[in-house]
N, C-alpha and C. Protein backbone atom coordinates (compact mmCIF):
# COMPACT_ATOMS: atom_id res chain seq x y z
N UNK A 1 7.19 -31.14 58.89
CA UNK A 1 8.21 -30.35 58.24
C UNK A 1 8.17 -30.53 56.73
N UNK A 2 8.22 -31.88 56.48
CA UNK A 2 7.64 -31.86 55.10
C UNK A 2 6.61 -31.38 54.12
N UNK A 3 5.55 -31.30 54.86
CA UNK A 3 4.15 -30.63 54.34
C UNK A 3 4.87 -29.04 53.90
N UNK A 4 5.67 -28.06 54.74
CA UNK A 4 5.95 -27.03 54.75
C UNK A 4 6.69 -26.91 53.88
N UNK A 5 7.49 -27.47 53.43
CA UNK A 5 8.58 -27.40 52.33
C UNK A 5 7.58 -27.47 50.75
N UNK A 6 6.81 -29.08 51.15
CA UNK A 6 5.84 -29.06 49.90
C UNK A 6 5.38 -27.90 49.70
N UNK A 7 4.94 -26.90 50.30
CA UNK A 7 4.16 -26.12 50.23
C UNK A 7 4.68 -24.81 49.73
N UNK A 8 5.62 -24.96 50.00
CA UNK A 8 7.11 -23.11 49.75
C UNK A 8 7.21 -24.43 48.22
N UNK A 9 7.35 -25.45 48.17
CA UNK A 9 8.16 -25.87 46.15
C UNK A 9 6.97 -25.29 46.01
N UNK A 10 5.55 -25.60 45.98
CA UNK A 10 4.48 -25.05 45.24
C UNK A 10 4.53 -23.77 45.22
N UNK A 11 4.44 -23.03 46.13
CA UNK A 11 4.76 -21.40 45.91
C UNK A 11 5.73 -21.17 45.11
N UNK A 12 6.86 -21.50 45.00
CA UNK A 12 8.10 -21.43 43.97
C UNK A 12 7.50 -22.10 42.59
N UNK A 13 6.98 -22.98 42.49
CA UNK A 13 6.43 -23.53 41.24
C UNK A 13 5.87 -22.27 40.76
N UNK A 14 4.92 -21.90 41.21
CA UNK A 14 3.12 -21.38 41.05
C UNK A 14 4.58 -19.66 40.35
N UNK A 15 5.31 -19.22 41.39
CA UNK A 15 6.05 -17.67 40.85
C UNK A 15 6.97 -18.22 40.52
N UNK A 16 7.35 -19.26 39.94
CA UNK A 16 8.35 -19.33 38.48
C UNK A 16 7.04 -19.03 37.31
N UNK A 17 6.01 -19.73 37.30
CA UNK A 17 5.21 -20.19 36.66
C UNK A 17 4.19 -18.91 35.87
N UNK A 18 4.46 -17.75 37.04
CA UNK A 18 3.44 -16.46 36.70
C UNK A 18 4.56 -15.70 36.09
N UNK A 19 6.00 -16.36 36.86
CA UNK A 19 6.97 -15.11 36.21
C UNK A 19 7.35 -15.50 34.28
N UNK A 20 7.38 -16.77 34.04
CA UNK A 20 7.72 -17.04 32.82
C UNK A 20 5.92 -16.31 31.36
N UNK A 21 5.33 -16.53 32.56
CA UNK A 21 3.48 -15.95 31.63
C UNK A 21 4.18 -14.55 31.41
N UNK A 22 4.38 -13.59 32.68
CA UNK A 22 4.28 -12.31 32.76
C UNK A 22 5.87 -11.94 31.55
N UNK A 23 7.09 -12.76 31.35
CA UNK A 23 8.01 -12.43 30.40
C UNK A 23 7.59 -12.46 29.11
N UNK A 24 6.32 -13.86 28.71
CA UNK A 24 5.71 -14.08 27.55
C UNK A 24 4.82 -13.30 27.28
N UNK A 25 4.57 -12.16 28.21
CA UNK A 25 3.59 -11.15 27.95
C UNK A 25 4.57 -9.84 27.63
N UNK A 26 5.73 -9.86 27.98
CA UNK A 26 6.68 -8.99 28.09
C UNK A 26 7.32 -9.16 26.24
N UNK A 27 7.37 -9.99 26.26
CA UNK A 27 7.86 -10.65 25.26
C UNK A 27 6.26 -10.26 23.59
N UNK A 28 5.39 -10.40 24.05
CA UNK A 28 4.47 -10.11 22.98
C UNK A 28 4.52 -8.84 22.70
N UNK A 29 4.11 -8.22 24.18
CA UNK A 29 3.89 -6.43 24.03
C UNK A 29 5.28 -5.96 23.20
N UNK A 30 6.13 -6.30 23.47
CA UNK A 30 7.64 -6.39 22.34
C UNK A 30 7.31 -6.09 21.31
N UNK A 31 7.06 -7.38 20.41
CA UNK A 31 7.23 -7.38 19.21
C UNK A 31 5.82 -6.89 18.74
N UNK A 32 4.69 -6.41 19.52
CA UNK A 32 3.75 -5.49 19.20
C UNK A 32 4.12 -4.26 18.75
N UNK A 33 4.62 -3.87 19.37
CA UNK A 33 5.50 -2.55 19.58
C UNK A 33 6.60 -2.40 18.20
N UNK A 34 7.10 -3.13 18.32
CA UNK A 34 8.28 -3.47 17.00
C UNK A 34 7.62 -3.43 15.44
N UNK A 35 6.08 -4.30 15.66
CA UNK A 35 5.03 -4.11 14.57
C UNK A 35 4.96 -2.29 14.50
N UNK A 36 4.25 -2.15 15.77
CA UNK A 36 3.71 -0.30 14.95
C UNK A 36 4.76 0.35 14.45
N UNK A 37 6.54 0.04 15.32
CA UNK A 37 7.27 1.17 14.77
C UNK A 37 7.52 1.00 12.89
N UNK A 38 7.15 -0.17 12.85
CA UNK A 38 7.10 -0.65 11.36
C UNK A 38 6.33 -0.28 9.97
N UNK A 39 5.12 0.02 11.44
CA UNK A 39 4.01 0.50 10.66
C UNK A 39 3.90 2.20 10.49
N UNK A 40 4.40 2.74 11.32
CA UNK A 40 5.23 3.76 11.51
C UNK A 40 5.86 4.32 9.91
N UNK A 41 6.68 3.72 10.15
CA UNK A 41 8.00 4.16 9.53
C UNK A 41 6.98 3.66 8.06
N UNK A 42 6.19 2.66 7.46
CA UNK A 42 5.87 2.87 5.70
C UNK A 42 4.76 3.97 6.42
N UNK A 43 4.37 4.82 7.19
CA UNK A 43 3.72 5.96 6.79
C UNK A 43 4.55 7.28 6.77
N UNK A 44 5.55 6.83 7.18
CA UNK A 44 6.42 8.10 7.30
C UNK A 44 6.71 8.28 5.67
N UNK A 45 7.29 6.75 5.33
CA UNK A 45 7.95 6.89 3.70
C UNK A 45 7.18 7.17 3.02
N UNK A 46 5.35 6.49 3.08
CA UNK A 46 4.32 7.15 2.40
C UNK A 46 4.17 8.76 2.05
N UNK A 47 4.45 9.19 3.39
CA UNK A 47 4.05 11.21 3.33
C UNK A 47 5.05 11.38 2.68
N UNK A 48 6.66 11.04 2.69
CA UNK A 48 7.62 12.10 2.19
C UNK A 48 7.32 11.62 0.34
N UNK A 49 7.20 9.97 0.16
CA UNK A 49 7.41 9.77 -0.82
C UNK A 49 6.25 10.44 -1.84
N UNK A 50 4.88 11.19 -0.86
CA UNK A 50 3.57 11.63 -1.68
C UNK A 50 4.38 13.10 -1.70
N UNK A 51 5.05 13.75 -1.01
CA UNK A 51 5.57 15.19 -1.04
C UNK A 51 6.59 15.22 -2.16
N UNK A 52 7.71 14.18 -1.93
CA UNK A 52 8.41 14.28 -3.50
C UNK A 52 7.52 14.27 -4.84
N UNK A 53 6.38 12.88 -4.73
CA UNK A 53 5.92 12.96 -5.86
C UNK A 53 5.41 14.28 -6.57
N UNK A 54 4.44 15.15 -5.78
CA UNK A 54 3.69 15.98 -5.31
C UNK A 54 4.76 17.17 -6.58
N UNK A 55 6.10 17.10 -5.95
CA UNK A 55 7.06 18.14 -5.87
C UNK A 55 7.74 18.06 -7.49
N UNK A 56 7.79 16.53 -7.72
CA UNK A 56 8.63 16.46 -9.13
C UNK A 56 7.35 16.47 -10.24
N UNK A 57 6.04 16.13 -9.50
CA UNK A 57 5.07 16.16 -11.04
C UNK A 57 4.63 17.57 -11.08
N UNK A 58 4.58 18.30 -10.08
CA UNK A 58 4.39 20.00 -10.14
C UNK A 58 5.25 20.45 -11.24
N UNK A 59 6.63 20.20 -10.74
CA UNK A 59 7.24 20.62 -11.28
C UNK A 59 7.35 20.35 -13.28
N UNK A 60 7.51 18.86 -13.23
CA UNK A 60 6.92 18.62 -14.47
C UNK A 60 5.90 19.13 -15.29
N UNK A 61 4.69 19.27 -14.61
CA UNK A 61 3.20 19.47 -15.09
C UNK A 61 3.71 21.02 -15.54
N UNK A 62 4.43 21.92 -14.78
CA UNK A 62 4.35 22.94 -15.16
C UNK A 62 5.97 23.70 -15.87
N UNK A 63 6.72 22.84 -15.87
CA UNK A 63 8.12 22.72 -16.58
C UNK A 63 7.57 22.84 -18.07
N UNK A 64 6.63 22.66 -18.51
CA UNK A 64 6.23 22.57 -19.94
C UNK A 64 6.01 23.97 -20.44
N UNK A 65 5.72 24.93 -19.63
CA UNK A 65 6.26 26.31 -19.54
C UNK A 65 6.96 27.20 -19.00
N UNK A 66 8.32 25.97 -19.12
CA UNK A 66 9.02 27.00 -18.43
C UNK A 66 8.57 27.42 -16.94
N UNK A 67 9.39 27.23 -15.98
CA UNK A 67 8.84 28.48 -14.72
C UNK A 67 9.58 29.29 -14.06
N UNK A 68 9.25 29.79 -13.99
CA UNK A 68 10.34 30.85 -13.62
C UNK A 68 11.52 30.89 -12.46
N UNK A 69 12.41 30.91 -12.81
CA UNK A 69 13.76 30.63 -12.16
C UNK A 69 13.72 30.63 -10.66
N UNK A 70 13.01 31.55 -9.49
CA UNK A 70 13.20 31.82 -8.45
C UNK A 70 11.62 30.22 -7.88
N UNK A 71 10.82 29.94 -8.71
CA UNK A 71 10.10 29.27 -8.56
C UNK A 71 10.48 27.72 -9.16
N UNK A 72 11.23 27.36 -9.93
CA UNK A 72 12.12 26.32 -10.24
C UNK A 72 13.38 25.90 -8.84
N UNK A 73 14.21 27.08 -8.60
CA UNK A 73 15.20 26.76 -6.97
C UNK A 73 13.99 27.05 -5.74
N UNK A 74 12.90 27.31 -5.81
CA UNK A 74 12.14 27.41 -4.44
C UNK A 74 11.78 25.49 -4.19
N UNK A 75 11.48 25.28 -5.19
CA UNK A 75 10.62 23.87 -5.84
C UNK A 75 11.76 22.47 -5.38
N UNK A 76 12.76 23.05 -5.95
CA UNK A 76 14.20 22.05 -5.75
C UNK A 76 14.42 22.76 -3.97
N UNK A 77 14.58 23.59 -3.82
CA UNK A 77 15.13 23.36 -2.00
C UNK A 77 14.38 22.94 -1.67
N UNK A 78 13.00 23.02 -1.51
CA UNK A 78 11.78 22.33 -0.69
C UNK A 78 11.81 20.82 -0.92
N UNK A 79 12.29 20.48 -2.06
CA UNK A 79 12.27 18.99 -2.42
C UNK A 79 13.58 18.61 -1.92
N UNK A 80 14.20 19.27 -1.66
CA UNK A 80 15.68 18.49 -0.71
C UNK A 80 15.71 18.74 0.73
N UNK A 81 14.93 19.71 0.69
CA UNK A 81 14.99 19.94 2.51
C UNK A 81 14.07 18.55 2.48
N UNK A 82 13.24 17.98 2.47
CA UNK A 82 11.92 16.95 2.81
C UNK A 82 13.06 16.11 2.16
N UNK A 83 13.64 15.75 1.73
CA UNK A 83 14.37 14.45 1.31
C UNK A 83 15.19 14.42 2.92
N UNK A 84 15.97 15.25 3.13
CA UNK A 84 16.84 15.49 4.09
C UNK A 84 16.01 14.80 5.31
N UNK A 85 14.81 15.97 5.61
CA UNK A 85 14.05 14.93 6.54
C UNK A 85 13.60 13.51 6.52
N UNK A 86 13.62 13.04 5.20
CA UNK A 86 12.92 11.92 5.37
C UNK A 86 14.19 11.10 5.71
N UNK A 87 15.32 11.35 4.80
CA UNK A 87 16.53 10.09 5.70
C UNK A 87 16.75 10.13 7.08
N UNK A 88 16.71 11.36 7.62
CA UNK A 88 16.30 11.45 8.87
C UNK A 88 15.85 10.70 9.58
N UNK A 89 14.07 10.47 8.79
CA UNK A 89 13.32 9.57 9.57
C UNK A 89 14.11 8.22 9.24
N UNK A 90 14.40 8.27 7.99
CA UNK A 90 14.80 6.58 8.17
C UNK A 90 15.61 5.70 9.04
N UNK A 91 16.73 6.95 9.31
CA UNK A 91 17.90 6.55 10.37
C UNK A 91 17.06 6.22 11.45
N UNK A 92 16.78 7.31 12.00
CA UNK A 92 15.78 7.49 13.01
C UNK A 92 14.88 5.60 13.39
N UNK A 93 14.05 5.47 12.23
CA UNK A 93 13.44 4.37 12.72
C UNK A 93 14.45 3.45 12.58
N UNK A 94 15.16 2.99 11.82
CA UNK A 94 16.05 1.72 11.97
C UNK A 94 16.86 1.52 12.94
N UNK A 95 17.42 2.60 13.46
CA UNK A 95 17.81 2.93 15.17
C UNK A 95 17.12 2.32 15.86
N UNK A 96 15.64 2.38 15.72
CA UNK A 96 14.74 2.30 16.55
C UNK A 96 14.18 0.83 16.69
N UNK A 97 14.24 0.58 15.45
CA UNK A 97 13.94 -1.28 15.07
C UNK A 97 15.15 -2.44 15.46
N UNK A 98 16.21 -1.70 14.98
CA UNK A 98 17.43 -2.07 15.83
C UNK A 98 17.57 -2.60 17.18
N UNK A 99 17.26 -1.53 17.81
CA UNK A 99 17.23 -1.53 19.71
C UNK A 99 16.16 -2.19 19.68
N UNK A 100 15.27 -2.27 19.26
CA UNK A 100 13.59 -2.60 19.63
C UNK A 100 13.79 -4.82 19.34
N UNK A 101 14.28 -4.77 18.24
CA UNK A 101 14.88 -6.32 17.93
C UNK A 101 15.67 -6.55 18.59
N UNK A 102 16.93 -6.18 19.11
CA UNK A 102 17.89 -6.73 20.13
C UNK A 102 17.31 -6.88 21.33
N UNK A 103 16.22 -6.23 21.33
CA UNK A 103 15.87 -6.72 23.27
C UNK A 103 15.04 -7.86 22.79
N UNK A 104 14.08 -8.26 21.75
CA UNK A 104 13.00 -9.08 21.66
C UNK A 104 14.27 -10.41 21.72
N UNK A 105 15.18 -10.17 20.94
CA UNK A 105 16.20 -11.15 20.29
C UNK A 105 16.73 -11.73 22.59
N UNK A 106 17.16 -10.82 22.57
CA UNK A 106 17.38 -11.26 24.21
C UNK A 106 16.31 -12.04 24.97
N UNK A 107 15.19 -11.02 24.81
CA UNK A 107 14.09 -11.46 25.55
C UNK A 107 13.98 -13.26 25.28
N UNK A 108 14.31 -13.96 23.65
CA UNK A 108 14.07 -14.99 23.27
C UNK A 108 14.91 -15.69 24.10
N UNK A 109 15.77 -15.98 24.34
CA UNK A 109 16.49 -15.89 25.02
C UNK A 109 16.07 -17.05 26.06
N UNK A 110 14.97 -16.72 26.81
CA UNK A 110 14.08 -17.15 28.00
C UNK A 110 12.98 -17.87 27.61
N UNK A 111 12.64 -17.96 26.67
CA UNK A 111 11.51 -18.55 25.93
C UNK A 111 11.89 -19.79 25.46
N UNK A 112 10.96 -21.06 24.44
CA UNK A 112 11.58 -21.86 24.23
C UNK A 112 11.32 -22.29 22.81
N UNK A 113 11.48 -21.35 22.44
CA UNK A 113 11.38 -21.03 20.95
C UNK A 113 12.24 -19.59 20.40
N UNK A 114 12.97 -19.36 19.77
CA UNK A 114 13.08 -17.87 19.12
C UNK A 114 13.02 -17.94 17.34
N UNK A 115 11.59 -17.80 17.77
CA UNK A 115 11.29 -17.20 15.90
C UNK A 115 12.20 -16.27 15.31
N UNK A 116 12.52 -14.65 15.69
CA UNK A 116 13.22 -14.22 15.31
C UNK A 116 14.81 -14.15 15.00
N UNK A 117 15.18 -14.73 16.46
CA UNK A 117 16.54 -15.28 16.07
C UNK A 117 16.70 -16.45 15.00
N UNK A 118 15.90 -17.39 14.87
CA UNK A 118 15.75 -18.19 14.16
C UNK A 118 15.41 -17.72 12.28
N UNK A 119 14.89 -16.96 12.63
CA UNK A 119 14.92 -16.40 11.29
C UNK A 119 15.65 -15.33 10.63
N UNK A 120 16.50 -14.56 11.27
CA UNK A 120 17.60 -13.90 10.91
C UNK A 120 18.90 -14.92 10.59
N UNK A 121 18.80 -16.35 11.49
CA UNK A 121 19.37 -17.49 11.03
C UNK A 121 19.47 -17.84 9.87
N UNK A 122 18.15 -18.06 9.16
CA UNK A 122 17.57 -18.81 8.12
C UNK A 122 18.38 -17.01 6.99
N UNK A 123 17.85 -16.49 7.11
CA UNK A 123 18.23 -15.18 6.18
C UNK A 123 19.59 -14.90 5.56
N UNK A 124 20.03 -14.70 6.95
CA UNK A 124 21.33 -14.07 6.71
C UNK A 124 22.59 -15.35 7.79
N UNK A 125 22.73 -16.72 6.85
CA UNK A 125 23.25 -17.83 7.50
C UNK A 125 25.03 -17.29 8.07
N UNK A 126 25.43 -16.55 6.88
CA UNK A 126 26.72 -16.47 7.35
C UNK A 126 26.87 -14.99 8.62
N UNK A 127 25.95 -13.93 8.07
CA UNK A 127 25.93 -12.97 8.92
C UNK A 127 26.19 -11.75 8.02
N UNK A 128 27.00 -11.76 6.86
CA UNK A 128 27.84 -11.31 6.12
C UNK A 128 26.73 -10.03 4.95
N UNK A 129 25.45 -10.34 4.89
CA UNK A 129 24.56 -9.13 4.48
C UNK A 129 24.62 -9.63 2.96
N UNK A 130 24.98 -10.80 2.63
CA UNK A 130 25.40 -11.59 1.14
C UNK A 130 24.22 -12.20 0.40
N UNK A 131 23.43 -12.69 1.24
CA UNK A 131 21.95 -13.41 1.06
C UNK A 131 20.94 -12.57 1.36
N UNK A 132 20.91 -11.68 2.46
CA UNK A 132 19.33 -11.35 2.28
C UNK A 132 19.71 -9.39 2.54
N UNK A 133 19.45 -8.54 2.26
CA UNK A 133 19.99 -7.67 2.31
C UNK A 133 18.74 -7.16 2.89
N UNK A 134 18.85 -6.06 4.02
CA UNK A 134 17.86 -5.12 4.76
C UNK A 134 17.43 -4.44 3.80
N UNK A 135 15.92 -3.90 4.31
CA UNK A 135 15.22 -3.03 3.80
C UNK A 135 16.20 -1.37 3.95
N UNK A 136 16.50 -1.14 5.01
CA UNK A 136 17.22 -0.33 4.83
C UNK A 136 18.06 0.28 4.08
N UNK A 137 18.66 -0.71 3.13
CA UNK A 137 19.85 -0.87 2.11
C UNK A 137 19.10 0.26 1.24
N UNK A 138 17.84 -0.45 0.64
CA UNK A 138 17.18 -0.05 -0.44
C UNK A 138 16.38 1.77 0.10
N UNK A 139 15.78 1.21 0.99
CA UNK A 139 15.06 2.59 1.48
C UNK A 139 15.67 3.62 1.95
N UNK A 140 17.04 4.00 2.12
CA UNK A 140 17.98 5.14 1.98
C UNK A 140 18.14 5.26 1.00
N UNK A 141 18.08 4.86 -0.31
CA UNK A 141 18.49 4.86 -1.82
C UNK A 141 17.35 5.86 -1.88
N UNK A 142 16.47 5.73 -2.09
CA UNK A 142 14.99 7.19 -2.56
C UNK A 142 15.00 8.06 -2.31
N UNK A 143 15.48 9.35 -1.47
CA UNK A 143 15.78 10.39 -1.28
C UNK A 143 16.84 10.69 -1.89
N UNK A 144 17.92 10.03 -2.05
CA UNK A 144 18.93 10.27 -2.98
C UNK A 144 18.65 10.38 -3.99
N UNK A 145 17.80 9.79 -4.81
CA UNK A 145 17.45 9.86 -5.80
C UNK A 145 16.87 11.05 -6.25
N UNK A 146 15.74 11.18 -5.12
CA UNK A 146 15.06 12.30 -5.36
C UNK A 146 15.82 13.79 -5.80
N UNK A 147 16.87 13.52 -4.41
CA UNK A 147 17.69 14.79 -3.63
C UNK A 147 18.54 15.09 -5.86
N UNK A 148 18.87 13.73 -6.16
CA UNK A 148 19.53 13.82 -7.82
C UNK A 148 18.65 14.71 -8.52
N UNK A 149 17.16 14.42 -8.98
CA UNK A 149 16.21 14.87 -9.60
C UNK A 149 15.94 16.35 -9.12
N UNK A 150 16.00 16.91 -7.89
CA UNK A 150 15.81 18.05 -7.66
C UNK A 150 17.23 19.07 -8.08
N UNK A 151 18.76 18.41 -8.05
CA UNK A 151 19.41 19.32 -7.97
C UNK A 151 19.55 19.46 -9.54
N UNK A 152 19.22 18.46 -10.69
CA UNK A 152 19.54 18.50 -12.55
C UNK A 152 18.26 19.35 -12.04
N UNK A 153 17.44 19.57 -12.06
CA UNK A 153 15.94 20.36 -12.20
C UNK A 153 16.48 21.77 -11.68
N UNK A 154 17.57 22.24 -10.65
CA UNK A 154 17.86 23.74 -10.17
C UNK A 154 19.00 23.82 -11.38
N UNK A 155 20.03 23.43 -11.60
CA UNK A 155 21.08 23.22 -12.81
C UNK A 155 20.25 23.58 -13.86
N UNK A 156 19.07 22.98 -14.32
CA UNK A 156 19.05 22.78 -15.34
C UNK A 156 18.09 24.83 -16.18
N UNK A 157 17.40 25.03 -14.59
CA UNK A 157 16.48 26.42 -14.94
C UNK A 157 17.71 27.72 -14.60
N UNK A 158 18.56 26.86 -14.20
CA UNK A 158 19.59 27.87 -14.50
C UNK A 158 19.94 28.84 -15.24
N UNK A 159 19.94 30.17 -15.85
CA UNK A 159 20.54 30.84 -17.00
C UNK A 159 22.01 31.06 -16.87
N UNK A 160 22.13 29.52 -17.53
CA UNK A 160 24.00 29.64 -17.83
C UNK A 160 24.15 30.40 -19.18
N UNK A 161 23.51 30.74 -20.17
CA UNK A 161 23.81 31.30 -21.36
C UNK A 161 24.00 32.70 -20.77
N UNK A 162 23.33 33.17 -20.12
CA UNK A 162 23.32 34.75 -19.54
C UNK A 162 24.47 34.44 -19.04
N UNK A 163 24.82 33.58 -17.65
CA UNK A 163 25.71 34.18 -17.13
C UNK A 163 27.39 34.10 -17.61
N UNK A 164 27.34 32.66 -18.84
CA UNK A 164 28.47 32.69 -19.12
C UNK A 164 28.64 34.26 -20.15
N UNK A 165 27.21 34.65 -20.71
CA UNK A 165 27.65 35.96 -21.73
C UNK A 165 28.36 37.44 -20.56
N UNK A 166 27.69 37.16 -19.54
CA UNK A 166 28.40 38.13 -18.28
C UNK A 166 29.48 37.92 -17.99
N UNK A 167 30.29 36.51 -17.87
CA UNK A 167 31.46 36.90 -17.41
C UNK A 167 32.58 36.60 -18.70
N UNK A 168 31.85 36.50 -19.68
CA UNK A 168 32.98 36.88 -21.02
C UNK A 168 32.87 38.42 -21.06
N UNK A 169 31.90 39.02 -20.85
CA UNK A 169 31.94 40.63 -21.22
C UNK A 169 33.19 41.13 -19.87
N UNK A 170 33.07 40.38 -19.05
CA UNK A 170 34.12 40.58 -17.99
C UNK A 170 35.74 40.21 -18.14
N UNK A 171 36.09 39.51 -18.71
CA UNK A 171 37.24 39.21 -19.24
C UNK A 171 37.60 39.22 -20.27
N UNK A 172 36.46 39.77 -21.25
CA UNK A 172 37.30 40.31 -22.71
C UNK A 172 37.22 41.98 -23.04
């Protein structure tokens, strides 16, 4: 009877033993995954941030003569619609890095180590966003910026001299 028992702990040993490998494999493919959406997201900021550039040195390069009004507001909506999308994406991935870290953060959990919890520790000790501030903070700031630069650039090819001389001829 004893031999039989020995034999079911070893089976229980042996599938605790494959199940803790197969979580640490669960656990890598994770934060693999967590890498690309990372890697992801600076190519996302790469394209929009080469389309703004793209959009404000056009505009510059050829602001030196003047351009013509319907091609000055074509230049500025296109450069705010693509701003629009790109916060988009940003929400979008930090959503995504978010959920994608809370399960790794769980997953640690089971392991006997947690690097990441451990280092959001070390970062941000009180919790409070006082010491180490997300990338996020900063990387929603650039489209705004942009979205600024495109709307002084439609303001600015504006013909306010015309139109304020139109609506004085209208009220005097």
């Amino acid at each position: 009877m004893k031999a039989v028992s020995y034999s079911q702990g070893q089976t229980a040993a042996k599938k605790r033993k494959a199940e803790q490998v197969e979580r640490f494999e669960q656990y890598k493919l994770m934060v693999e995954m967590a890498d690309r959406v990372s890697q992801r997201r600076q190519a996302a900021n790469s394209f929009y941030l080469s389309i703004n550039t793209i959009l404000v040195g056009g505009s510059a390069y050829f602001g030196g003569g003047t351009p013509p009004l319907k091609t000055a507001l074509l230049v500025s909506l296109a450069g705010i619609l693509a701003c629009r999308y790109w916060s988009r994406s940003i929400l979008s991935y930090k959503t995504l890095n978010t959920a994608k870290f809370g399960v790794i953060n769980e997953m640690e959990r089971s392991l006997a180590a947690q690097p990441f919890t451990d280092e959001w520790a070390l970062l941000d000790p009180d919790g409070d966003g006082k010491k180490h501030k997300s990338f996020y903070e900063t990387e929603k700031l650039v489209p705004r910026v942009f979205v600024c630069i495109y709307l002084f650039q439609a303001v600015t090819a504006l013909p306010w001299q015309s139109a304020w001389q139109s609506l004085r001829g209208c009220f005097c």
